[in-house]
C-alpha atoms as a PDB file:
ATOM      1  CA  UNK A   1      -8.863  -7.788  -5.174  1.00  0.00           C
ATOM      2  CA  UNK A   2     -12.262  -6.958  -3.699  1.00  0.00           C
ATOM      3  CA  UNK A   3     -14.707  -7.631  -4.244  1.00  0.00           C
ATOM      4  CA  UNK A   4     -13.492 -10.997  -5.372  1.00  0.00           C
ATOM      5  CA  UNK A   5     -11.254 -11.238  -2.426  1.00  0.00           C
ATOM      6  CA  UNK A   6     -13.140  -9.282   0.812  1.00  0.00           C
ATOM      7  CA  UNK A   7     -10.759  -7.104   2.581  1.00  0.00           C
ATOM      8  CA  UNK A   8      -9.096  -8.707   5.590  1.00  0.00           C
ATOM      9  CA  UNK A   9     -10.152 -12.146   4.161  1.00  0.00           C
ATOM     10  CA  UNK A  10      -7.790 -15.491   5.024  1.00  0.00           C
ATOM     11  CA  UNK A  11      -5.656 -16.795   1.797  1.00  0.00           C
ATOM     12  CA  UNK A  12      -4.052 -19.864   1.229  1.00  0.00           C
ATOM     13  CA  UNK A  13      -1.198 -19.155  -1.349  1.00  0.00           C
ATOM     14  CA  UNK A  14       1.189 -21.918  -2.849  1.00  0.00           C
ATOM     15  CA  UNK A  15       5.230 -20.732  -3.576  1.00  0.00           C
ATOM     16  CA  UNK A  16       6.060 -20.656  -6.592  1.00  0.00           C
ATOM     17  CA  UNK A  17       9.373 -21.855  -7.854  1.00  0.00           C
ATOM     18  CA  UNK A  18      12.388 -19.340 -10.052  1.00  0.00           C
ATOM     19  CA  UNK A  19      10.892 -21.234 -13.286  1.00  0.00           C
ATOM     20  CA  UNK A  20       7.372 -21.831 -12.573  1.00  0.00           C
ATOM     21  CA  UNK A  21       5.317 -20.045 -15.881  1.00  0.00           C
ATOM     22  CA  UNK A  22       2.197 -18.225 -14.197  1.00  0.00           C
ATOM     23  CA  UNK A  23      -0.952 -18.008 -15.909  1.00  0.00           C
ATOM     24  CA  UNK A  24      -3.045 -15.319 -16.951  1.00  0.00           C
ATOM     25  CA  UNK A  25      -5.575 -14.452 -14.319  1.00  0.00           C
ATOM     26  CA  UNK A  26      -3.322 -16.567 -11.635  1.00  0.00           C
ATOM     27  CA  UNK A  27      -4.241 -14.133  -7.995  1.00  0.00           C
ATOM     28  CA  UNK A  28      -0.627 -13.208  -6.959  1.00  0.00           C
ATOM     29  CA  UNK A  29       0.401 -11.977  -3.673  1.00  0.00           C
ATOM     30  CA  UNK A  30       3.300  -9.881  -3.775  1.00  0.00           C
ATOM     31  CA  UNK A  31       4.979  -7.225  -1.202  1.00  0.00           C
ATOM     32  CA  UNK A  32       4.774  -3.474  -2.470  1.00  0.00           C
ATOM     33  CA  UNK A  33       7.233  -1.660  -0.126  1.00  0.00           C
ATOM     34  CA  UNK A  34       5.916  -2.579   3.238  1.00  0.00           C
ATOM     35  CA  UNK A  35       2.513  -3.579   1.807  1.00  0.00           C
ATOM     36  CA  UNK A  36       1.037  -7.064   0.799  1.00  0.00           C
ATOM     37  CA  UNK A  37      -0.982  -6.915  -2.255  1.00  0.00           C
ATOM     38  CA  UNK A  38      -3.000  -9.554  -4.353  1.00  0.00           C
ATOM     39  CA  UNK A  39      -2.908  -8.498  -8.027  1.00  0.00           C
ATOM     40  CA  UNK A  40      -3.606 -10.857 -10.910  1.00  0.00           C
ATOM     41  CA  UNK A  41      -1.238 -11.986 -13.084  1.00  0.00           C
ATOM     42  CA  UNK A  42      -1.888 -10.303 -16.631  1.00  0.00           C
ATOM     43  CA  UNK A  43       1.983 -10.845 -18.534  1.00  0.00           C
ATOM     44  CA  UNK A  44       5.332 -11.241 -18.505  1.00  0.00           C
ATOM     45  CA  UNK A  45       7.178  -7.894 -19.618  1.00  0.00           C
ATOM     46  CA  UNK A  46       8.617  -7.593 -22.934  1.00  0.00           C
ATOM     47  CA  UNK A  47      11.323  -4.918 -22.374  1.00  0.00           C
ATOM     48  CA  UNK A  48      12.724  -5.684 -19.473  1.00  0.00           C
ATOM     49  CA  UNK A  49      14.922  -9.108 -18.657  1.00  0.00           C
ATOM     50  CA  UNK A  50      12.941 -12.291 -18.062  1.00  0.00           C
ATOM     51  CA  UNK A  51      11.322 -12.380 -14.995  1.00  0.00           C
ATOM     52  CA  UNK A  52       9.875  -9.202 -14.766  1.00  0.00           C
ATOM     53  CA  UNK A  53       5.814  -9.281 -14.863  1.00  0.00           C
ATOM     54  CA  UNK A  54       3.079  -6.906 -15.138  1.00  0.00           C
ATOM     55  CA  UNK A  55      -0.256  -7.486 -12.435  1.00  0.00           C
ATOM     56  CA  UNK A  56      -3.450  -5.501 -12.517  1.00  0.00           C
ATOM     57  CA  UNK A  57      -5.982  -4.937 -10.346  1.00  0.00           C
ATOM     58  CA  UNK A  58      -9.667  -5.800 -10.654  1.00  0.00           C
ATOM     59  CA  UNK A  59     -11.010  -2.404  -9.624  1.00  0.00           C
ATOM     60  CA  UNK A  60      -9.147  -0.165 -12.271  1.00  0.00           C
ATOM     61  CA  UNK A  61      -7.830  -2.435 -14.677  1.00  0.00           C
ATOM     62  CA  UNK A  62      -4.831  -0.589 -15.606  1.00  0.00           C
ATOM     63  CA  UNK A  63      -1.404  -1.906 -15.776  1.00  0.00           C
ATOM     64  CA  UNK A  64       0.496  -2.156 -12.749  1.00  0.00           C
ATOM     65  CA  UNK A  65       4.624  -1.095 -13.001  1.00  0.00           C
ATOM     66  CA  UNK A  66       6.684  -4.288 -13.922  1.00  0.00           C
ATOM     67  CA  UNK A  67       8.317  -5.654 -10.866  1.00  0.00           C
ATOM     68  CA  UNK A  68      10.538  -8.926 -10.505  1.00  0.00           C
ATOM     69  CA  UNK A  69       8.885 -12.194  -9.847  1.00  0.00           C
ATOM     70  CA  UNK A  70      11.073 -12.603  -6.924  1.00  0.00           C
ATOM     71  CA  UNK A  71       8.410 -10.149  -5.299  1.00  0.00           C
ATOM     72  CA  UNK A  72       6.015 -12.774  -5.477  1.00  0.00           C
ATOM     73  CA  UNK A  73       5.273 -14.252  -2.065  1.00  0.00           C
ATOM     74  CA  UNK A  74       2.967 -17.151  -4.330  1.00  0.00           C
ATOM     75  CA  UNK A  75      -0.192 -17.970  -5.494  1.00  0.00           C
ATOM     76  CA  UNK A  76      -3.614 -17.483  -3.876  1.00  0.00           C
ATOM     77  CA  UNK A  77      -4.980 -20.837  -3.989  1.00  0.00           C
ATOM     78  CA  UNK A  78      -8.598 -20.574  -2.506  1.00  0.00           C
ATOM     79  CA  UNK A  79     -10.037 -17.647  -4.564  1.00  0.00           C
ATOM     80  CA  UNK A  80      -9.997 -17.719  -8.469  1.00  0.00           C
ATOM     81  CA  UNK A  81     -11.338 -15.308 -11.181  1.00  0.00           C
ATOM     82  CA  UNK A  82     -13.839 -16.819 -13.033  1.00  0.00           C
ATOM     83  CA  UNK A  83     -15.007 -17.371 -16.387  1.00  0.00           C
ATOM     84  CA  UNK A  84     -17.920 -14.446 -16.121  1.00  0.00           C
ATOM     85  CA  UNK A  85     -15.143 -11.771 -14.439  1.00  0.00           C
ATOM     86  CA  UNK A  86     -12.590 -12.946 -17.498  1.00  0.00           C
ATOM     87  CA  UNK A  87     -15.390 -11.807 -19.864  1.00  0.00           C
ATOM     88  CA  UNK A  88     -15.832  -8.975 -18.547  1.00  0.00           C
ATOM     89  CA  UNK A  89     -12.526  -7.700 -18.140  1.00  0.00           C
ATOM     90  CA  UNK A  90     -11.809  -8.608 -21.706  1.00  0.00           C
ATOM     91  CA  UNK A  91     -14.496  -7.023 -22.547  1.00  0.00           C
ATOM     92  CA  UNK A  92     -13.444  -3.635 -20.746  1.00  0.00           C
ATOM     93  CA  UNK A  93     -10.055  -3.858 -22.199  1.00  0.00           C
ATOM     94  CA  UNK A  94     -11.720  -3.815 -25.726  1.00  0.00           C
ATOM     95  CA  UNK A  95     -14.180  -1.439 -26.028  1.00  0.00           C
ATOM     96  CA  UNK A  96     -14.112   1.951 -24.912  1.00  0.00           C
END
């Protein structure tokens, strides 16, 4: 997540609960084999069973592979995306 988050910066995440409904834009931590990785949330997938969401990152904006929100380790409480960054990324998604 850098440069929003600096590499080897300190996070404060909250657990989230089985039924807990993330947000768009909520910073997830997650594990990714024997990484830790902060992603934001982008959506829930669609063709798998509930539970299974789709992160991106903020350097190459692509869709990350659907993975169960059991991998979720929780929510990075002391660094948000903000209204500017949203713009932007929207905007990126939108125009080539």
């Amino acid at each position: 997540m850098s440069p929003l988050i600096p590499v080897g910066a300190i996070i404060t995440i909250r657990k989230i609960n089985e039924n807990e409904s993330l947000k768009k834009y909520d910073i997830l931590l997650f594990k990714n084999g024997q990484r830790l990785v902060c992603h934001y949330f982008w959506r829930e997938n669609q063709l798998f069973d509930k539970g299974f969401i789709i992160t991106r990152s903020i350097k190459n904006m692509t869709e990350d592979l659907p993975f169960s929100k059991t991998q979720v380790l929780g929510v990075v409480t002391n660094f948000k995306i903000g209204p500017w960054l949203k713009i932007k990324m929207h905007l990126r998604d939108i125009l080539p």
